[in-house]
Protein backbone atom coordinates (compact mmCIF):
# COMPACT_ATOMS: atom_id res chain seq x y z
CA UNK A 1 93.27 118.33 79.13
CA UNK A 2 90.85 119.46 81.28
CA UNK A 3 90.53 118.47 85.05
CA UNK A 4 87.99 116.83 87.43
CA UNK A 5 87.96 120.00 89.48
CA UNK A 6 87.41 122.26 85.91
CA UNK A 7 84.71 119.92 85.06
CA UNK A 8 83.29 119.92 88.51
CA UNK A 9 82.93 123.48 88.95
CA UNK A 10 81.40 123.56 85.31
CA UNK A 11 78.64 121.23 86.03
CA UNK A 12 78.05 123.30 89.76
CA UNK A 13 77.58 126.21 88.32
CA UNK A 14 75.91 125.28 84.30
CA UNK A 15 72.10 126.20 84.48
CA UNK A 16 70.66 125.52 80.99
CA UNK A 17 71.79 122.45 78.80
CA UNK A 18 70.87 121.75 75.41
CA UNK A 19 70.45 117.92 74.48
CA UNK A 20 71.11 117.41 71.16
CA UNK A 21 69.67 113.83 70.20
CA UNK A 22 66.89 114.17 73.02
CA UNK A 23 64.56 111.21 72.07
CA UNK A 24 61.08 110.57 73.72
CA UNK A 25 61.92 106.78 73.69
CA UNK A 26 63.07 105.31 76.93
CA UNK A 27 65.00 102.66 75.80
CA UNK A 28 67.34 105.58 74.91
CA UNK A 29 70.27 107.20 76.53
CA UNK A 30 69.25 110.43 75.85
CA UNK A 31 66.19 109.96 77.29
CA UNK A 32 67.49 108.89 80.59
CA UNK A 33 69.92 111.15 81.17
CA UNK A 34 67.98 114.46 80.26
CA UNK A 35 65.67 113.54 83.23
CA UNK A 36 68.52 113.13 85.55
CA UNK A 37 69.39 115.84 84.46
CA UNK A 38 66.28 117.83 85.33
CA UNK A 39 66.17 116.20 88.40
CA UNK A 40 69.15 117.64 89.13
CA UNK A 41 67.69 121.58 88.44
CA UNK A 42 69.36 122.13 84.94
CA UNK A 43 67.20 123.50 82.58
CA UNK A 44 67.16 121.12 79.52
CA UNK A 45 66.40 122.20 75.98
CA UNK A 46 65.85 119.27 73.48
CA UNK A 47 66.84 119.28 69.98
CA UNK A 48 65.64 116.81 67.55
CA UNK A 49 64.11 117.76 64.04
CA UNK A 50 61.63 114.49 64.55
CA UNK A 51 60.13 115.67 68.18
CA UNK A 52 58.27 117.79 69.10
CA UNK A 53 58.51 117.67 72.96
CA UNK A 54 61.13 115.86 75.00
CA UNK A 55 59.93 114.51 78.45
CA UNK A 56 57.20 117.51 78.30
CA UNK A 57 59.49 120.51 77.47
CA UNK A 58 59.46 121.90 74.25
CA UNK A 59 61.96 120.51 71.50
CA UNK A 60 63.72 122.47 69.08
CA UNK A 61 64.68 122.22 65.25
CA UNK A 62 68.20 123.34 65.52
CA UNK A 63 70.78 124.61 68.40
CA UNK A 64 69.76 127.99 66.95
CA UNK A 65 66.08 128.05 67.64
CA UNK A 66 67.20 127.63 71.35
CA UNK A 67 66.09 130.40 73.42
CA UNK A 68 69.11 130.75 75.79
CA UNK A 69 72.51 130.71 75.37
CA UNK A 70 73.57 127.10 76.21
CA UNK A 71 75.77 126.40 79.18
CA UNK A 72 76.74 123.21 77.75
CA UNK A 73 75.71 121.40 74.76
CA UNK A 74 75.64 117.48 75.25
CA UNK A 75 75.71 115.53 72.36
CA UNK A 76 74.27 112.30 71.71
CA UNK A 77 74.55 112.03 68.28
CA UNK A 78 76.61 109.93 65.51
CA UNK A 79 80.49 110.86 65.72
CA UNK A 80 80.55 112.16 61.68
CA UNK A 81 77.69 114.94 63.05
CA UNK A 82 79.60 116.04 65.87
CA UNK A 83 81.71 119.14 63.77
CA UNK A 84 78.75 120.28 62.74
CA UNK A 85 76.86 120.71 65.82
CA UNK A 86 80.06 122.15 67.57
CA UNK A 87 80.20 124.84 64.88
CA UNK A 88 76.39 125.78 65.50
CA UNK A 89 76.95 125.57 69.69
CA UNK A 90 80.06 127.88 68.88
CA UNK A 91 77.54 130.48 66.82
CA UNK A 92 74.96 129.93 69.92
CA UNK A 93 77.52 131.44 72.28
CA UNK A 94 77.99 127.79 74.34
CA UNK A 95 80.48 127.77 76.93
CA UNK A 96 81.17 123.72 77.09
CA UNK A 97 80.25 120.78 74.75
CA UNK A 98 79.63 117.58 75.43
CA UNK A 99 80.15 114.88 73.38
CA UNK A 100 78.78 111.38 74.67
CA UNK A 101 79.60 107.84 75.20
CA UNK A 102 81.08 106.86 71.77
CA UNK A 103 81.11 110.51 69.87
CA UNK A 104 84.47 111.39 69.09
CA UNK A 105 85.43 113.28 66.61
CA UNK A 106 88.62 115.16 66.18
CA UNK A 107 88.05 117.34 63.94
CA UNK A 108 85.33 118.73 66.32
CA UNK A 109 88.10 118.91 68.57
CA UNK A 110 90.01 121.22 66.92
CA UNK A 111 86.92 123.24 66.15
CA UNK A 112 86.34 123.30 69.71
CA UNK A 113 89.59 124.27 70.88
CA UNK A 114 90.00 127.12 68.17
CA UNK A 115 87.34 128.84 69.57
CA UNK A 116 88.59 128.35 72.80
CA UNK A 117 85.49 126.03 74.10
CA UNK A 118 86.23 123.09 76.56
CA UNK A 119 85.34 120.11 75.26
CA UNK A 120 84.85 116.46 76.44
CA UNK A 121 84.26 113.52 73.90
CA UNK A 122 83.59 110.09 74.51
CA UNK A 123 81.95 110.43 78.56
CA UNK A 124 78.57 110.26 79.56
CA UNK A 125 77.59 113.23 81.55
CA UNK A 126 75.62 111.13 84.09
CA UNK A 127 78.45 108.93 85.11
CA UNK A 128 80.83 112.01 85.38
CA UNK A 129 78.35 113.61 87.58
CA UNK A 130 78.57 110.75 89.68
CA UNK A 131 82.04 109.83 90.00
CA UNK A 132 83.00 113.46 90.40
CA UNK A 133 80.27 113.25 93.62
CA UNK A 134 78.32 115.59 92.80
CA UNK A 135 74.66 116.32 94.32
């Protein structure tokens, strides 16, 4: 289980995120919350086959066409893709993955976990930012 102050410390010190599910249309989360998120000074990296920039920055195909290693990944895709994607953030070198409002999956749990990668399922990274009262 991890902690507020674990998760804290993560987001203080996480530079570049990748935002798998990054989507040009406002109506969606993903949308939103990558621009808090740049707001914020994180470096955001879009992935979405079907774009091919994300608020201005550059998308990408895949988790491996990324050009850094990935601080966190934050996922805002269906729950039956998230073992996948952890398994291509793991081959990235990511540190922490993030898996949305509603994504769950335990089987990329257990993926997670096995490589020894924190993982949180089921939060929304904006709403942890604030409640944990961060700047």
């Amino acid at each position: 289980m991890l902690t507020d102050d674990f998760i804290k410390d993560f987001l203080e010190k996480a530079k570049n995120i990748v935002i798998v599910g990054a989507s040009n249309n406002p109506a969606r989360a993903s949308n939103h919350i990558m621009k808090f998120l740049m707001s914020k000074g994180y470096n955001c990296y879009p992935v979405n086959p079907n774009e091919e920039e994300v608020l201005g920055v550059k998308a990408y195909k895949s988790i491996a066409e990324v050009p850094v290693v990935p601080d966190i990944v934050d996922v805002f895709r269906k729950s039956e893709f998230a073992p996948e994607i952890v398994k291509e953030a793991i081959k990235k070198g990511a540190r922490f993955i993030w898996l949305q409002e509603d994504v769950y999956s335990d089987e990329a749990k257990q993926i997670a976990e096995e490589a020894g990668i924190p993982i949180v399922m089921n939060k929304c990274i904006y709403k942890e930012y604030k409640r944990l009262g961060l700047q």
